[in-house]
PDB file of N, CA and C in Angstrom:
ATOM      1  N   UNK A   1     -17.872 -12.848  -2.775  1.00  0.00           N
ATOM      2  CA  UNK A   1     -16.449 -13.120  -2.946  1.00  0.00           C
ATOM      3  C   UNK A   1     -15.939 -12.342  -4.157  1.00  0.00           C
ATOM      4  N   UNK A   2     -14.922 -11.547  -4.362  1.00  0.00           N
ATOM      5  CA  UNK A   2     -14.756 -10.672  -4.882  1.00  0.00           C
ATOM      6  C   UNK A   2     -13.050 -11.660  -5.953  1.00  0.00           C
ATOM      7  N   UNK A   3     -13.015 -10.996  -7.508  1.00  0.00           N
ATOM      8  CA  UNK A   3     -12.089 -12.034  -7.857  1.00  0.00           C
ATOM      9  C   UNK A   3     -10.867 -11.509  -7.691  1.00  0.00           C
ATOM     10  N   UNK A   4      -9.684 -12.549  -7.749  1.00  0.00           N
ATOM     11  CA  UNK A   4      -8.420 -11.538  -7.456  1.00  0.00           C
ATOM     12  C   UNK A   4      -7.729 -10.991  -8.474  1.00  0.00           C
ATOM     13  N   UNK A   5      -7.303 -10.158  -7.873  1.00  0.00           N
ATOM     14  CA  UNK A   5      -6.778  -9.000  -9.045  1.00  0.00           C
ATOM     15  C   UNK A   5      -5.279  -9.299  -9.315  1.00  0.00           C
ATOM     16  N   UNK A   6      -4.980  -8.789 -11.167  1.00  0.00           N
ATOM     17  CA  UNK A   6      -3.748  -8.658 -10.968  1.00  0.00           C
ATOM     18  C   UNK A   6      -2.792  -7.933 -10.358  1.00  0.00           C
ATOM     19  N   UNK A   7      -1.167  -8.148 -10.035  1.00  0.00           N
ATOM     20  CA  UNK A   7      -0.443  -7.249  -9.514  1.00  0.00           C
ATOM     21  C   UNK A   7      -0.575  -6.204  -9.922  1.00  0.00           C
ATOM     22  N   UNK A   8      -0.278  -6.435 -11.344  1.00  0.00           N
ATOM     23  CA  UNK A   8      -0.190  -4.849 -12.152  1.00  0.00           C
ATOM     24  C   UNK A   8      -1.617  -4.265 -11.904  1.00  0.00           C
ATOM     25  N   UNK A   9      -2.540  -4.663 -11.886  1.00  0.00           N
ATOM     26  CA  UNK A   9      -3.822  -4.043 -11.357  1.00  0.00           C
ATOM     27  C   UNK A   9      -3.696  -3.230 -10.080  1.00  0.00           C
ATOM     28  N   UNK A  10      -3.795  -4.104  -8.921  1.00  0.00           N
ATOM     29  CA  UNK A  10      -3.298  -3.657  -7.324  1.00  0.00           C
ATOM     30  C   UNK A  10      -2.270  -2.675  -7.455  1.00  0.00           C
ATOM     31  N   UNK A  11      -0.832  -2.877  -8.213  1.00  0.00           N
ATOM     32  CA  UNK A  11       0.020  -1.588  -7.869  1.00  0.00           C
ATOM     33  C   UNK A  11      -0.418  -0.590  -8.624  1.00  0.00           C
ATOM     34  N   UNK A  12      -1.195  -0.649  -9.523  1.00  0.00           N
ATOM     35  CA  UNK A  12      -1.329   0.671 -10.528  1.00  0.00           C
ATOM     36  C   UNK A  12      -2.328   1.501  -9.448  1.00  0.00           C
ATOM     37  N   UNK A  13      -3.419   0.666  -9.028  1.00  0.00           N
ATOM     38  CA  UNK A  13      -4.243   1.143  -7.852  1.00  0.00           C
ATOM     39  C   UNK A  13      -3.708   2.193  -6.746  1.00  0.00           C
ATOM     40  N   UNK A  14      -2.047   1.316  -6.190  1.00  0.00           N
ATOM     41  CA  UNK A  14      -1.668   1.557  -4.893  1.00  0.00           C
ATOM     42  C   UNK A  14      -1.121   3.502  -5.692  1.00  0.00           C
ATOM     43  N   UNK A  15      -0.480   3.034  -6.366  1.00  0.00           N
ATOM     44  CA  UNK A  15       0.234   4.404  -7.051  1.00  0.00           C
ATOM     45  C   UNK A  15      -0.444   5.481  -7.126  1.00  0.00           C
ATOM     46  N   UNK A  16      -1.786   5.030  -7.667  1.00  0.00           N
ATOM     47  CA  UNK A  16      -3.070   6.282  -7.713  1.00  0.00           C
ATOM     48  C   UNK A  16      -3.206   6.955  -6.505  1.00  0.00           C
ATOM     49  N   UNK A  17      -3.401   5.808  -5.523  1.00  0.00           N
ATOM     50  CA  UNK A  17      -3.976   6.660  -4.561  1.00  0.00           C
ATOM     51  C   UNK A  17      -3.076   7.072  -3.364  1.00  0.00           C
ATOM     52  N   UNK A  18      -1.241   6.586  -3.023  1.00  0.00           N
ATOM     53  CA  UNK A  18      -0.560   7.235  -2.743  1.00  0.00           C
ATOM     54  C   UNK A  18      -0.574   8.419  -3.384  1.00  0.00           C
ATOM     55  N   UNK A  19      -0.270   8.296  -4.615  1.00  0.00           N
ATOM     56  CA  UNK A  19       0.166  10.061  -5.188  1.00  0.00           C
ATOM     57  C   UNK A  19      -0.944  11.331  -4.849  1.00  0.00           C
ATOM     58  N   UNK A  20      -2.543  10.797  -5.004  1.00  0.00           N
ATOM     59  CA  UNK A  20      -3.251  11.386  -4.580  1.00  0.00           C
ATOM     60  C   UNK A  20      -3.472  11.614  -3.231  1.00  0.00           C
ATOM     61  N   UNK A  21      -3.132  10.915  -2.265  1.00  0.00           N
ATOM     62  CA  UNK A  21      -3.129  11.180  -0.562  1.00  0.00           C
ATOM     63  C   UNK A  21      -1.637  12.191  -0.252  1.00  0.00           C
ATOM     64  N   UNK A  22      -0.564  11.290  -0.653  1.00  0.00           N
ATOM     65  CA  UNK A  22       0.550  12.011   0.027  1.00  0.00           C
ATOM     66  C   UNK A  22       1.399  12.764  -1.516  1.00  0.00           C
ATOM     67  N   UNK A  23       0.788  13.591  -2.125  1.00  0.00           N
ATOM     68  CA  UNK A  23       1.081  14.249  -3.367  1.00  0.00           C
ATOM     69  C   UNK A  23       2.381  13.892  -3.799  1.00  0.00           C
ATOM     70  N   UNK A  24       3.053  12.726  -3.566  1.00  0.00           N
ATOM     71  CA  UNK A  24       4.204  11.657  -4.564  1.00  0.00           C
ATOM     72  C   UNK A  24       4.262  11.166  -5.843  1.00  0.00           C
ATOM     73  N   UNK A  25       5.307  12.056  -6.709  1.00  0.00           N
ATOM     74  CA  UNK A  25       5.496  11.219  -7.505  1.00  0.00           C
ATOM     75  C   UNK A  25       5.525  10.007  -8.538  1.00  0.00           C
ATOM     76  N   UNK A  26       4.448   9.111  -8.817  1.00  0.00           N
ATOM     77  CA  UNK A  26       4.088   7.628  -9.060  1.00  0.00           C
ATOM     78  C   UNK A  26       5.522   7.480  -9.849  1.00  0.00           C
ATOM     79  N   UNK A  27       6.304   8.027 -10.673  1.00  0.00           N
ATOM     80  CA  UNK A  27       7.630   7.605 -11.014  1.00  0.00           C
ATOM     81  C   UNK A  27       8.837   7.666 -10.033  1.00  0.00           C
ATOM     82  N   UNK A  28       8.446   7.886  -8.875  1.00  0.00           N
ATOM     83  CA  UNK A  28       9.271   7.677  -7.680  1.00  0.00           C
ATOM     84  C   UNK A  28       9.051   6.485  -6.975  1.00  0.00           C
ATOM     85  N   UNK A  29       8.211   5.761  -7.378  1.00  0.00           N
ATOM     86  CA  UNK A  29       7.556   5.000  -6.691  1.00  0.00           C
ATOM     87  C   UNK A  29       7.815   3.371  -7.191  1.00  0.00           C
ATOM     88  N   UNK A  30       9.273   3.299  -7.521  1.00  0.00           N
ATOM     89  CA  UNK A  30       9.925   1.985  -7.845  1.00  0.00           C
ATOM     90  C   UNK A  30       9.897   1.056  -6.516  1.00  0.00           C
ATOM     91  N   UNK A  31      10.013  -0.080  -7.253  1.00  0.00           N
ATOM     92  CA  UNK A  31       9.850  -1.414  -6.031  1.00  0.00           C
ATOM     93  C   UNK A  31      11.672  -1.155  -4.624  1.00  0.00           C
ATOM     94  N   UNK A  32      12.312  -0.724  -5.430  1.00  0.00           N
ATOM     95  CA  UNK A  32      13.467  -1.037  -4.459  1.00  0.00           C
ATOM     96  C   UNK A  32      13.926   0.792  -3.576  1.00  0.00           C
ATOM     97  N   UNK A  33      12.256   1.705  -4.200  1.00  0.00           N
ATOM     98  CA  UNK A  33      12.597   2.439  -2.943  1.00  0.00           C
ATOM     99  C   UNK A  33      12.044   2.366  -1.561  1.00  0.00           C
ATOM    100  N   UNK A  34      12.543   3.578  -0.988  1.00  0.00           N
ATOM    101  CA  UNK A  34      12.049   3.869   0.448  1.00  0.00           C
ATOM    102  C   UNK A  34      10.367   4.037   0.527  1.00  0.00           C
ATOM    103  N   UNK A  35       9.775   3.271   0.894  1.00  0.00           N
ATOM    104  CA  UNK A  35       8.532   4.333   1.167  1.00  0.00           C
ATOM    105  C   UNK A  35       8.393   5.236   2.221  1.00  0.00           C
ATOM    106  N   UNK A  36       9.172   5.469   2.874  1.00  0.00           N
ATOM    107  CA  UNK A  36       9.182   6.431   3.972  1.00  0.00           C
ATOM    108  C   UNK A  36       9.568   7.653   3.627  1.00  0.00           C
ATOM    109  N   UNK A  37      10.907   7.213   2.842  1.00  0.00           N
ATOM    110  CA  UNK A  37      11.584   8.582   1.815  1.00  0.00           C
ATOM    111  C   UNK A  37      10.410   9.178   0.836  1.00  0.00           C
ATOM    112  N   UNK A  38      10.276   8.566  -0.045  1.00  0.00           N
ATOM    113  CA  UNK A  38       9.547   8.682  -1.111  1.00  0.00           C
ATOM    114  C   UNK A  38       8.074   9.450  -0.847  1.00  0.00           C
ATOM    115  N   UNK A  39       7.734   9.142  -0.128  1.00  0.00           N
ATOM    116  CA  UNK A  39       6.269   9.592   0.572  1.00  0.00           C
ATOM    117  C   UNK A  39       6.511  10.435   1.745  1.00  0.00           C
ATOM    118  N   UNK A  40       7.966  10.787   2.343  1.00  0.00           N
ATOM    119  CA  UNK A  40       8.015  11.926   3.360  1.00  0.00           C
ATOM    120  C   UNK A  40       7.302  11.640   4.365  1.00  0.00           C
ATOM    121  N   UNK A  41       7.305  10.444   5.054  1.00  0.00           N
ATOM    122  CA  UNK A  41       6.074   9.790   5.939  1.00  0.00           C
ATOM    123  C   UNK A  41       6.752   9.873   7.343  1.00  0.00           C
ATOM    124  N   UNK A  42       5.896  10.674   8.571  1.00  0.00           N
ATOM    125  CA  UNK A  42       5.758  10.880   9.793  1.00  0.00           C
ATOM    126  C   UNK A  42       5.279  10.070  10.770  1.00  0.00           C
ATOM    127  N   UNK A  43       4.887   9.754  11.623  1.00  0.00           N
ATOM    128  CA  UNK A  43       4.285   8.929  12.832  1.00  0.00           C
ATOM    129  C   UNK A  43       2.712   9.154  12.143  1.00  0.00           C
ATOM    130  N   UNK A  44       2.271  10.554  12.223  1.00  0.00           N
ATOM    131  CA  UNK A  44       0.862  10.957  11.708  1.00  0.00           C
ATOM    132  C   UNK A  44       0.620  10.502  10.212  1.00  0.00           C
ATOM    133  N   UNK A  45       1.380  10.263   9.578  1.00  0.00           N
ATOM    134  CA  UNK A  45       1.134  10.037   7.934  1.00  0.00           C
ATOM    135  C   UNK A  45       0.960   8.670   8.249  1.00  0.00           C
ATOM    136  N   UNK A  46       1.674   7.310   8.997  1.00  0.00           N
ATOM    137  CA  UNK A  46       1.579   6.035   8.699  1.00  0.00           C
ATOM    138  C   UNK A  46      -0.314   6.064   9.447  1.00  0.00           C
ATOM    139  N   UNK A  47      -0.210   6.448  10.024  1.00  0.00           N
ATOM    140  CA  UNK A  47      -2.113   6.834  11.084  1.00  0.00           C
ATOM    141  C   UNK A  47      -2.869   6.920   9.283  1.00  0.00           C
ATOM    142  N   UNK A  48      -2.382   7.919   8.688  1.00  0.00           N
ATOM    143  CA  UNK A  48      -3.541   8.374   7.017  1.00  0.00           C
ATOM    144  C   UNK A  48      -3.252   7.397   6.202  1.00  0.00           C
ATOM    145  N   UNK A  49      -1.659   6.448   6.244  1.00  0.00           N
ATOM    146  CA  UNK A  49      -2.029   5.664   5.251  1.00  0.00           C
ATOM    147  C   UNK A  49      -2.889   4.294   5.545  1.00  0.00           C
ATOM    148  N   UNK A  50      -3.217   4.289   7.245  1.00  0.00           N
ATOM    149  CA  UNK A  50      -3.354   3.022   7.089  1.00  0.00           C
ATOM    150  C   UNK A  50      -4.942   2.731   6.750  1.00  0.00           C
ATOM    151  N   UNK A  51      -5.323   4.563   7.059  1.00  0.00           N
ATOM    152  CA  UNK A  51      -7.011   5.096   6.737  1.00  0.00           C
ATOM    153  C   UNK A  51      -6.951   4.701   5.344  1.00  0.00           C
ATOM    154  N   UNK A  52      -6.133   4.840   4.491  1.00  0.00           N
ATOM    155  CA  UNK A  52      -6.259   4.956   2.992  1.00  0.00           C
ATOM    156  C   UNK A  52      -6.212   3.481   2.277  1.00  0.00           C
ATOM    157  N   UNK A  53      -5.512   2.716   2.955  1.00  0.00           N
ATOM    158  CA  UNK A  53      -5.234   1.274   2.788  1.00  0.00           C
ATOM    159  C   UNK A  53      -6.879   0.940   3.119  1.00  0.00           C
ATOM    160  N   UNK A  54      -7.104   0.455   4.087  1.00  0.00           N
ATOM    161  CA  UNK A  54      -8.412   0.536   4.705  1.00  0.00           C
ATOM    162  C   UNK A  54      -9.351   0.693   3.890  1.00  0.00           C
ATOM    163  N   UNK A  55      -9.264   1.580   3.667  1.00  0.00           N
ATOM    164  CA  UNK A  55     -10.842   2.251   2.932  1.00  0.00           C
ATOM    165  C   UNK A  55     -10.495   2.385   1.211  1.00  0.00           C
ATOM    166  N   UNK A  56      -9.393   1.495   0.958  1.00  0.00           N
ATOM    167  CA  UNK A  56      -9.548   1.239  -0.854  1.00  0.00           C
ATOM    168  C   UNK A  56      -9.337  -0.116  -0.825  1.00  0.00           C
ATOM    169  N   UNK A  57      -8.568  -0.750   0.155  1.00  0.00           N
ATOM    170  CA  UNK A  57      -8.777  -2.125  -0.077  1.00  0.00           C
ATOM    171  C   UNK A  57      -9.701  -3.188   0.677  1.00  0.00           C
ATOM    172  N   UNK A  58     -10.292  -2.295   1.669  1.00  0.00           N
ATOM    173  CA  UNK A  58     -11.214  -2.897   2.545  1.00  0.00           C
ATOM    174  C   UNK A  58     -10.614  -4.134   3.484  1.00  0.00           C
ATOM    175  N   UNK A  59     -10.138  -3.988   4.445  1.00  0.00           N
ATOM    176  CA  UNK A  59      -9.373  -4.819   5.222  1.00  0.00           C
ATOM    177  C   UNK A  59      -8.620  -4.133   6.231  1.00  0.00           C
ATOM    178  N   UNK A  60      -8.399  -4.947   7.567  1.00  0.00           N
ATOM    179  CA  UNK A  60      -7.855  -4.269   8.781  1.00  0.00           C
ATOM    180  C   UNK A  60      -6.382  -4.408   8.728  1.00  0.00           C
ATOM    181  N   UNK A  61      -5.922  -3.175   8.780  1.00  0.00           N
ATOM    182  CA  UNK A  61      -4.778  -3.069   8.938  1.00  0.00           C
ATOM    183  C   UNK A  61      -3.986  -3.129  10.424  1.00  0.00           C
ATOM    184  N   UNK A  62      -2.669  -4.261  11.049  1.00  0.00           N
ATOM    185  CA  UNK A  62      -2.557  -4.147  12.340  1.00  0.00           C
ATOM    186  C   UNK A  62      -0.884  -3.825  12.005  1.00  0.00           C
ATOM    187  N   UNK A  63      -0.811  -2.706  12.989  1.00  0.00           N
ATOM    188  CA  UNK A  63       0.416  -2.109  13.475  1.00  0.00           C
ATOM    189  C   UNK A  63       1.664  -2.697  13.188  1.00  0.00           C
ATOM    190  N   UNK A  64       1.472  -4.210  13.675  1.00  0.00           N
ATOM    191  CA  UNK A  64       2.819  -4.624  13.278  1.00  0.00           C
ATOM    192  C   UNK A  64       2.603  -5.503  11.827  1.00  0.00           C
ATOM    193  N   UNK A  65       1.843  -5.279  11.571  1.00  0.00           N
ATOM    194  CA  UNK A  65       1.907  -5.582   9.906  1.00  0.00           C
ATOM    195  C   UNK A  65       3.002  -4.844   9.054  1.00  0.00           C
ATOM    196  N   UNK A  66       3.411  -3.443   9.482  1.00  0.00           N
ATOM    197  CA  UNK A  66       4.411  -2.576   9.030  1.00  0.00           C
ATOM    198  C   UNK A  66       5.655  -2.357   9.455  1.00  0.00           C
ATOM    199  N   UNK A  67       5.854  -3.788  10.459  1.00  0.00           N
ATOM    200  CA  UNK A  67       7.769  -3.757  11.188  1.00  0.00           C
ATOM    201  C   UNK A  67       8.350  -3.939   9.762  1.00  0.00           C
ATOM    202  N   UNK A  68       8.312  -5.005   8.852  1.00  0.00           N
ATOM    203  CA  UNK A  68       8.989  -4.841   7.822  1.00  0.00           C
ATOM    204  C   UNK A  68       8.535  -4.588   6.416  1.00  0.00           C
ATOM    205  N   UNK A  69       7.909  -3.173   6.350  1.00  0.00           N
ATOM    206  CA  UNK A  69       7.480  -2.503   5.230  1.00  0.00           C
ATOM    207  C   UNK A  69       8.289  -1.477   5.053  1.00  0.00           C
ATOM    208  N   UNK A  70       9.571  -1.740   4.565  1.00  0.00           N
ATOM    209  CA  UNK A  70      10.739  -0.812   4.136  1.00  0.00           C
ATOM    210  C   UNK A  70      10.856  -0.245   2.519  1.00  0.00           C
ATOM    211  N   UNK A  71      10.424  -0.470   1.886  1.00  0.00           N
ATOM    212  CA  UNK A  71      10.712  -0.433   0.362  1.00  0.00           C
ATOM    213  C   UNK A  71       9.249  -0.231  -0.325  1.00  0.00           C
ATOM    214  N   UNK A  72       8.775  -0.190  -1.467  1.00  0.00           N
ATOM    215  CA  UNK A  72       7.249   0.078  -2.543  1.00  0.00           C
ATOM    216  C   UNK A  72       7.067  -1.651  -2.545  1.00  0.00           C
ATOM    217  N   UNK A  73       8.240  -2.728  -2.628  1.00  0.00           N
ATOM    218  CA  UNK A  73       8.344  -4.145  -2.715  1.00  0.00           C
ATOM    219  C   UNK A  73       7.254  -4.334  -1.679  1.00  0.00           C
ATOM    220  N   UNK A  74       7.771  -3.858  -0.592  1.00  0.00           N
ATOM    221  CA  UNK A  74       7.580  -4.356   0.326  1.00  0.00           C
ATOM    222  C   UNK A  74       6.174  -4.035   0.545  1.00  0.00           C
ATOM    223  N   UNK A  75       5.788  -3.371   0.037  1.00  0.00           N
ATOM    224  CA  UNK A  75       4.508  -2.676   0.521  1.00  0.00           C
ATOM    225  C   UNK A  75       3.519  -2.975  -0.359  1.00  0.00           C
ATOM    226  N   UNK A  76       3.734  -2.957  -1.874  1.00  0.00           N
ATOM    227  CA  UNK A  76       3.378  -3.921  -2.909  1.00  0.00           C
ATOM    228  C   UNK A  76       2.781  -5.233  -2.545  1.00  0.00           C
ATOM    229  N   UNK A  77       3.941  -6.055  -1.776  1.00  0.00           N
ATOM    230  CA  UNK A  77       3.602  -7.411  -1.295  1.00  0.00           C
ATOM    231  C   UNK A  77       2.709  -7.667  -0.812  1.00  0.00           C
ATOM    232  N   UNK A  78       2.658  -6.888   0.395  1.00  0.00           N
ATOM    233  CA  UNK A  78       1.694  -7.168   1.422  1.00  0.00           C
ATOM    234  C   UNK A  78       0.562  -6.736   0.900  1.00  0.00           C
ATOM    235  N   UNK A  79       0.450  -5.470   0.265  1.00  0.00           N
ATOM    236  CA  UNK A  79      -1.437  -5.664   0.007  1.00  0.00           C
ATOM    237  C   UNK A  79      -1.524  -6.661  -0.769  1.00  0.00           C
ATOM    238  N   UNK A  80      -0.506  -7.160  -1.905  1.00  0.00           N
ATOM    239  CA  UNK A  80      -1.770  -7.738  -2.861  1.00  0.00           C
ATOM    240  C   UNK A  80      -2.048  -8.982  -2.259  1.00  0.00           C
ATOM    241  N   UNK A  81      -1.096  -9.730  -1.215  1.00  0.00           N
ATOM    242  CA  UNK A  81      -1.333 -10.684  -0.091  1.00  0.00           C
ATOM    243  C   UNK A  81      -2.381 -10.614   0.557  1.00  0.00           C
ATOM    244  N   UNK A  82      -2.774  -9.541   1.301  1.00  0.00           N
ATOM    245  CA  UNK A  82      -3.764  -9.301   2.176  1.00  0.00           C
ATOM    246  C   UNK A  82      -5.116  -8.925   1.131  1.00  0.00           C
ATOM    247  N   UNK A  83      -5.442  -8.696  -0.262  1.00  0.00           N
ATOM    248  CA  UNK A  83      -6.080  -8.415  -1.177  1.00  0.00           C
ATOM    249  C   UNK A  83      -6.274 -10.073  -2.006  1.00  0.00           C
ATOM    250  N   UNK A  84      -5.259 -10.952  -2.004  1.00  0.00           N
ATOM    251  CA  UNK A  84      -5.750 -11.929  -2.615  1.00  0.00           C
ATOM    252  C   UNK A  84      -6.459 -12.924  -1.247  1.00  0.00           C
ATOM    253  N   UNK A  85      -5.727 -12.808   0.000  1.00  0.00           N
ATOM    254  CA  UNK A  85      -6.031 -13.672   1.146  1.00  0.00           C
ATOM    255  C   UNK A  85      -7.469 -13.314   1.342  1.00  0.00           C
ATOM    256  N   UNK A  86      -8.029 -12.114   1.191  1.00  0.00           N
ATOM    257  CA  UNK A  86      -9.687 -11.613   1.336  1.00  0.00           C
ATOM    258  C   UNK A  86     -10.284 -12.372   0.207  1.00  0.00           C
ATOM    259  N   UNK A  87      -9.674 -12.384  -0.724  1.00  0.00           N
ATOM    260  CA  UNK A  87     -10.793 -12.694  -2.258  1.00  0.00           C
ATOM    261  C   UNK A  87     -10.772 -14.227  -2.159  1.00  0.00           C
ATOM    262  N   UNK A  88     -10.267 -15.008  -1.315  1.00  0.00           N
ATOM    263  CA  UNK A  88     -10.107 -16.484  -1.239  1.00  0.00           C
ATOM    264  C   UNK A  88     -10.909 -16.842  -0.087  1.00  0.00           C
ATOM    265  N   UNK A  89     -11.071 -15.882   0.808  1.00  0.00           N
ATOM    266  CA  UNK A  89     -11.740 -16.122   1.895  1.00  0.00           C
ATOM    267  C   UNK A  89     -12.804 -16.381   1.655  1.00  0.00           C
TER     268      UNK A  89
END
C-alpha cells in the first residue's frame, strides 16, 4: 500500500511529465486552463497521454473518465482522486 501524496506533490509530478511528453510550457499550465489548448492535444495525443498517465501513476485509465476533463483543474482532480483511491485500496 503505497502512502498518499500531496497535491502539490501529484501536480508538480503531473507538470513534469506533461512538459516532458507534450513539450508544454509548466507556466502554462494553470488550473483554469484548457488542457487541450495548452498541450495542442489531437485524438492521437489523448491515446499518449493516457500511456503516460498509466505508466507514472500506475492505474487504468477508461475513456470516459475524460468526458469532463476540460481545464489542468480538471485533470489535476482526477488523478490525485484516482492516486489517493489506489493508496486506500
Amino acid at each position: 500500500m503505497s502512502p498518499i501524496t500531496t497535491s502539490e506533490e501529484t501536480i508538480t509530478k503531473i507538470k513534469a511529465f506533461l512538459s516532458e511528453e507534450f513539450e508544454a510550457d509548466q507556466s502554462a499550465m494553470v488550473p483554469s486552463a484548457s488542457l487541450k489548448e495548452v498541450l495542442d492535444l489531437d485524438s492521437l495525443d489523448y491515446i499518449d497521454l493516457v500511456v503516460v498517465i498509466e505508466s507514472n501513476f500506475h492505474f487504468k485509465v477508461k475513456p470516459e473518465d475524460f468526458t469532463g476533463i476540460l481545464t489542468f483543474q480538471n485533470f489535476y482532480d482526477y488523478i490525485i482522486s484516482k492516486v489517493n483511491t489506489k493508496a486506500i485500496a
